[in-house]
C-alpha atoms as a PDB file:
ATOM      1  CA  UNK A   1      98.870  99.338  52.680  1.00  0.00           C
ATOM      2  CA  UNK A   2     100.571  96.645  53.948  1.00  0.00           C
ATOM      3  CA  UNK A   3     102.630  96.566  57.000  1.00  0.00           C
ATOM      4  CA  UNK A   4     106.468  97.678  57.336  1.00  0.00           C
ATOM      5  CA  UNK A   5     107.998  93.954  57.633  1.00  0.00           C
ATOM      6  CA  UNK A   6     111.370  95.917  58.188  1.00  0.00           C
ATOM      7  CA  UNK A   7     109.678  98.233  61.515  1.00  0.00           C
ATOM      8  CA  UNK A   8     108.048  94.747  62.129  1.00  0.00           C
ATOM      9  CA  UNK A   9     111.549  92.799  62.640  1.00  0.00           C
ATOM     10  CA  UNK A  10     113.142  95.946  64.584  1.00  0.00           C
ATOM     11  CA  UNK A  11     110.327  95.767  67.144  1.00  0.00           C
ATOM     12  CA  UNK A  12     110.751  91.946  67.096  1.00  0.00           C
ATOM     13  CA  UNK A  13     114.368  92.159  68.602  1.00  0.00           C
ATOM     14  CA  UNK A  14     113.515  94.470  71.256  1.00  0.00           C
ATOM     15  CA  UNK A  15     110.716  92.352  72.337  1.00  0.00           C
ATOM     16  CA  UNK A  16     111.794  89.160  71.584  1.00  0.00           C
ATOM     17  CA  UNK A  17     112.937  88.266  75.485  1.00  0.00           C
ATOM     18  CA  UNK A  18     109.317  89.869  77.164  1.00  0.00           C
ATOM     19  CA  UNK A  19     107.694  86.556  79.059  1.00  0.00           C
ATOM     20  CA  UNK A  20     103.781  86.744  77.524  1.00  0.00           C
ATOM     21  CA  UNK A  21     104.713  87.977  74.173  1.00  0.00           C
ATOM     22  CA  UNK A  22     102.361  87.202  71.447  1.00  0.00           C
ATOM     23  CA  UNK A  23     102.162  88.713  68.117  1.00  0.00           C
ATOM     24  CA  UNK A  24      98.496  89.196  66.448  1.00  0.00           C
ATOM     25  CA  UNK A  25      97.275  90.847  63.004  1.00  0.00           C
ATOM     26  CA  UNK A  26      95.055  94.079  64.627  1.00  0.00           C
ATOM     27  CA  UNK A  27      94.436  97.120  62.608  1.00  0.00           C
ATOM     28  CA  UNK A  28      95.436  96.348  59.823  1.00  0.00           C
ATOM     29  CA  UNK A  29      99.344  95.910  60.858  1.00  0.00           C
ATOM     30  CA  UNK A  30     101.308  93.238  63.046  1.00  0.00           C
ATOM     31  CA  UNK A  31     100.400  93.987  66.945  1.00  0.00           C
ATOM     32  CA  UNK A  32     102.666  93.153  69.910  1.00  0.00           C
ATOM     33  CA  UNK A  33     100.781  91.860  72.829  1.00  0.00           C
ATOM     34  CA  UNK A  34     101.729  91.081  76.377  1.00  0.00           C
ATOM     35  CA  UNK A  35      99.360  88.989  78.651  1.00  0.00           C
ATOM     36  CA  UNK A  36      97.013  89.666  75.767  1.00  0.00           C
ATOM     37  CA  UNK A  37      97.311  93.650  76.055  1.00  0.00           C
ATOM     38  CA  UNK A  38      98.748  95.185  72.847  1.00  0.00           C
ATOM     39  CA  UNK A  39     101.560  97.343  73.358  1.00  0.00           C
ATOM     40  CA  UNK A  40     102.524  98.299  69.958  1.00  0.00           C
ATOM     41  CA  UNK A  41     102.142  97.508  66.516  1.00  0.00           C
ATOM     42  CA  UNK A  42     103.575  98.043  63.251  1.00  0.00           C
ATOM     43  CA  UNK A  43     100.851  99.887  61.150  1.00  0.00           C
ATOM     44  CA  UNK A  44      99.750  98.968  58.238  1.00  0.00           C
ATOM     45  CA  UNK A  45      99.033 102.729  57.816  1.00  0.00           C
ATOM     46  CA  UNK A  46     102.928 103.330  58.302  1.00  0.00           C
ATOM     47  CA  UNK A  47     104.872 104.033  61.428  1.00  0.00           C
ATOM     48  CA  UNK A  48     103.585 102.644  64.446  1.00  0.00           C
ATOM     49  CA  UNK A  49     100.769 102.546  66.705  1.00  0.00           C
ATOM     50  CA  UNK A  50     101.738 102.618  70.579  1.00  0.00           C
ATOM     51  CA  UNK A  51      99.547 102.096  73.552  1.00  0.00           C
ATOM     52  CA  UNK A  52     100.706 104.020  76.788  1.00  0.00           C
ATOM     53  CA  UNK A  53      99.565 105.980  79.937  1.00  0.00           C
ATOM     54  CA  UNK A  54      96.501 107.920  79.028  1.00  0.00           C
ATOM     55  CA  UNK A  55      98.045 110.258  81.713  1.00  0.00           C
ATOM     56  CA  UNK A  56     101.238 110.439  79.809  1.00  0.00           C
ATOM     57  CA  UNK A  57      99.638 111.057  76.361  1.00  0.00           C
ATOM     58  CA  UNK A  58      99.768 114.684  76.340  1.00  0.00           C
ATOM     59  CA  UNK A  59     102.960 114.915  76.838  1.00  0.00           C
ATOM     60  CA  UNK A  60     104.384 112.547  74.369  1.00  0.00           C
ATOM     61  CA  UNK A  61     101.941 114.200  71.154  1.00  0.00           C
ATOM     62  CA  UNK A  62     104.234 117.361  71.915  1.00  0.00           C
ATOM     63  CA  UNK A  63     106.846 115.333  69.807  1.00  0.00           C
ATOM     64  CA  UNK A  64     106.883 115.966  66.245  1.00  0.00           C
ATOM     65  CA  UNK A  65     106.641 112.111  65.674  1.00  0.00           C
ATOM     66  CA  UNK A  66     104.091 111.223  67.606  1.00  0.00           C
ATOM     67  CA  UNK A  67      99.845 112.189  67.169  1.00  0.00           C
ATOM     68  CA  UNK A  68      97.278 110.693  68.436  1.00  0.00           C
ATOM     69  CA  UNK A  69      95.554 107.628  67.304  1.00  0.00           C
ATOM     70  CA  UNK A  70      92.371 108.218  65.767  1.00  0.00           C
ATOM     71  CA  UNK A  71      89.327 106.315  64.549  1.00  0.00           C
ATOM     72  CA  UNK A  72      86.516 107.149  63.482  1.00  0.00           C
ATOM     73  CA  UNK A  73      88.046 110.999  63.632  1.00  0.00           C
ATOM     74  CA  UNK A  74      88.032 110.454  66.910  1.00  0.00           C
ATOM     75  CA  UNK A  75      91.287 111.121  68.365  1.00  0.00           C
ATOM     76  CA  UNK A  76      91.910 107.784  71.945  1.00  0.00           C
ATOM     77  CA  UNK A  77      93.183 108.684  74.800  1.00  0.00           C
ATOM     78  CA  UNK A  78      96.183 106.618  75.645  1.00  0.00           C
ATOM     79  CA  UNK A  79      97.245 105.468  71.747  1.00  0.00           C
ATOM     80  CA  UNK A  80      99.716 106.956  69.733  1.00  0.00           C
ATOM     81  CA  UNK A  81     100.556 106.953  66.045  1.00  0.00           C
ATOM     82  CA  UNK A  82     104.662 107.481  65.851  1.00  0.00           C
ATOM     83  CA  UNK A  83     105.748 108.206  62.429  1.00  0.00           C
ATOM     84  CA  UNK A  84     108.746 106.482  60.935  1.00  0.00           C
ATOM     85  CA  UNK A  85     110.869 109.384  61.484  1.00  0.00           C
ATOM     86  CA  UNK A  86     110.969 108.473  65.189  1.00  0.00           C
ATOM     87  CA  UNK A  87     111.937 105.773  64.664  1.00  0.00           C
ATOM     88  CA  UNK A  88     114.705 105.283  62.792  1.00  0.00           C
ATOM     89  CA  UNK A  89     117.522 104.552  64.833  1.00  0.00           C
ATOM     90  CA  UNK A  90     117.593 101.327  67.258  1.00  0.00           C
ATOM     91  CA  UNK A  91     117.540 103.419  70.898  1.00  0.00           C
ATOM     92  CA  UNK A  92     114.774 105.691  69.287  1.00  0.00           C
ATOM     93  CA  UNK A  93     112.244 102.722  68.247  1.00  0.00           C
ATOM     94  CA  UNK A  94     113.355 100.705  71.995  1.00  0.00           C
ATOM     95  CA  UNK A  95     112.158 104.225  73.711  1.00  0.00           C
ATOM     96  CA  UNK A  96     109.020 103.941  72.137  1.00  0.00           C
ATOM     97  CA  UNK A  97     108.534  99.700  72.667  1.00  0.00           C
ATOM     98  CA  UNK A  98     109.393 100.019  76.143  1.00  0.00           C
ATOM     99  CA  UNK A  99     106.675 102.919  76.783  1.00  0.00           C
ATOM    100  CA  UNK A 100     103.818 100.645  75.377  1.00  0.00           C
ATOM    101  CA  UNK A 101     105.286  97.541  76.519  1.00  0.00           C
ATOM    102  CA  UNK A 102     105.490  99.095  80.342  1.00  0.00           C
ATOM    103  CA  UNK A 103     102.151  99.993  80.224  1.00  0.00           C
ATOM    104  CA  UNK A 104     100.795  96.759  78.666  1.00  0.00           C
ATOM    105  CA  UNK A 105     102.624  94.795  81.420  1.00  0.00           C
ATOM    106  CA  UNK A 106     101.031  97.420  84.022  1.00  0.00           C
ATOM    107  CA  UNK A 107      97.550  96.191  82.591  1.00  0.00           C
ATOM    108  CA  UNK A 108      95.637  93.017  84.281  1.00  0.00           C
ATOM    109  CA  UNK A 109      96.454  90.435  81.979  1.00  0.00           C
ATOM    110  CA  UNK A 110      93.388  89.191  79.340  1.00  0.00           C
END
């Protein structure tokens, strides 16, 4: 499955103004990066995949859009799948982008 070109664009808009912004094919989908450290990408499994806090992860798979990231059925610490249903409105997805693009920015820089 190809990426959402649509979520793609949204997440585009919010970032667009972030100094160090890159954008990189990573997983399969179209990844955000700042100072090389992804923040969040459009999935090419749908939705989104979010980096943030591993502190703050808990918290944030309470909401019924968000799970944790898993590979190898291995659910990671500090990355987050958010389905499309959290994301539908503007201020929803920019909630989101600015929790993995805080924490990206928080990270040395690659």
């Amino acid at each position: 499955m190809a990426y959402d070109e649509e979520l793609a664009d949204r997440i585009r808009e919010i970032v667009r103004d972030e100094p160090g912004l890159t954008e990189k094919r990573m997983f399969g989908g179209l990844a955000f990066l700042v100072n090389g450290n992804m923040a969040v990408s459009a999935s090419g499994q749908g939705g989104m995949l979010l980096r943030v806090d591993p502190a703050d992860g808990p918290a944030l798979v309470e909401r019924p859009e968000a799970s944790w990231f898993e590979m190898r059925g291995r659910p990671m610490n500090g990355w987050l799948r958010v389905e499309t249903s959290g994301l539908d409105t503007m201020p929803r997805l920019a909630s989101w982008v600015s929790l993995g693009v805080g924490y990206a920015r928080s990270l040395p820089a690659k």
